[in-house]
Protein backbone atom coordinates (compact mmCIF):
# COMPACT_ATOMS: atom_id res chain seq x y z
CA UNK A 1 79.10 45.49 133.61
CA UNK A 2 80.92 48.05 135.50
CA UNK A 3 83.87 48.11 133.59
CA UNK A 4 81.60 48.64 130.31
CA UNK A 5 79.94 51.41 132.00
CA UNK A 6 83.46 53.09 132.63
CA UNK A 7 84.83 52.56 128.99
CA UNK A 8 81.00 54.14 127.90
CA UNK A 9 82.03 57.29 129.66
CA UNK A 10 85.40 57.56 128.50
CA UNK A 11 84.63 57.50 125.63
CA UNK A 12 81.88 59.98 126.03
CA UNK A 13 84.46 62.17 127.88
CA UNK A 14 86.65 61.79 124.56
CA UNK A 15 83.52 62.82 122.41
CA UNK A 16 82.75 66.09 124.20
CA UNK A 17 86.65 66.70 124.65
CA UNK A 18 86.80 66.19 120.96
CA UNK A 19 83.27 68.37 120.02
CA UNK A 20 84.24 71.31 122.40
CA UNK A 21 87.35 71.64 120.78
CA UNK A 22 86.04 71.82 117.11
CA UNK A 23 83.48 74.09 118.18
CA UNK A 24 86.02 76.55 120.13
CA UNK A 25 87.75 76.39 116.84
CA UNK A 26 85.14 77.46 114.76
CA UNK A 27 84.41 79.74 116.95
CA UNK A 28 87.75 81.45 116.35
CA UNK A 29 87.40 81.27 112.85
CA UNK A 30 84.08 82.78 113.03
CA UNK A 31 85.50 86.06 115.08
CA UNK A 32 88.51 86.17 112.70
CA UNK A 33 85.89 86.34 109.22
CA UNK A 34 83.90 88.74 111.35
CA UNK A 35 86.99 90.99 112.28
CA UNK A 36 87.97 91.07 108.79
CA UNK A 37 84.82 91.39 106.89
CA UNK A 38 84.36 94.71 109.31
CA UNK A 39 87.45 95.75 108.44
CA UNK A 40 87.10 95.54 105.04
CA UNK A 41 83.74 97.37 105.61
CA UNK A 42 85.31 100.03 107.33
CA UNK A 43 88.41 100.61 104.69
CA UNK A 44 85.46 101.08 102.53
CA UNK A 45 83.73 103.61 104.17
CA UNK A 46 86.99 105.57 104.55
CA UNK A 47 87.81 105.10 100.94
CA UNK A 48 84.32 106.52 100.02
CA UNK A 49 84.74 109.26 101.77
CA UNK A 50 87.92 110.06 100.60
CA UNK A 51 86.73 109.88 97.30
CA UNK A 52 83.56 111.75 98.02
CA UNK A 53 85.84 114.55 99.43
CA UNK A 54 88.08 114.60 96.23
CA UNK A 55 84.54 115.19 93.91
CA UNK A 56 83.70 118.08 96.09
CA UNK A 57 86.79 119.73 96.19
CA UNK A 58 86.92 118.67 91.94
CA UNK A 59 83.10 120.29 91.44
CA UNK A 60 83.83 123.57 93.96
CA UNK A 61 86.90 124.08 91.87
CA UNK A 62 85.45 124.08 88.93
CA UNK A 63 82.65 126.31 90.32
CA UNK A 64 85.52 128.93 91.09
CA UNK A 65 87.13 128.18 87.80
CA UNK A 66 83.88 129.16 86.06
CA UNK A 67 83.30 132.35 87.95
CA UNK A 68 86.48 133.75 87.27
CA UNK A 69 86.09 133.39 83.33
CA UNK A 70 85.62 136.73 81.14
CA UNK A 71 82.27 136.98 79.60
């Protein structure tokens, strides 16, 4: 009975071993989709405001450009 006692908590060792390791995996993966995805998230802030930045300068130059005209 003993010795089927032991072999029961190797093997329940080997089961958590096994389960903690999956889970410290997907764990990983999680933090590596989360870096990325706020990466991503921040590239596209930066490109919006670039872009934002380019229709100002576009609409003030064509507020200059529309002053300076003869009448």
């Amino acid at each position: 009975m003993n010795l089927r006692l032991w072999r029961s908590m190797e093997d329940l060792k080997a089961k958590r071993e096994d389960l903690q390791s999956r889970v410290t995996r997907e764990e990983e993966r999680g933090r590596q989709k989360l870096a990325t995805t706020e990466e991503v998230e921040e590239l596209k802030s930066k490109e919006f405001g670039e872009v934002c930045g380019q229709a100002q300068t576009s609409t003030e130059t064509a507020v200059i450009e529309e002053i300076q005209l003869p009448r």
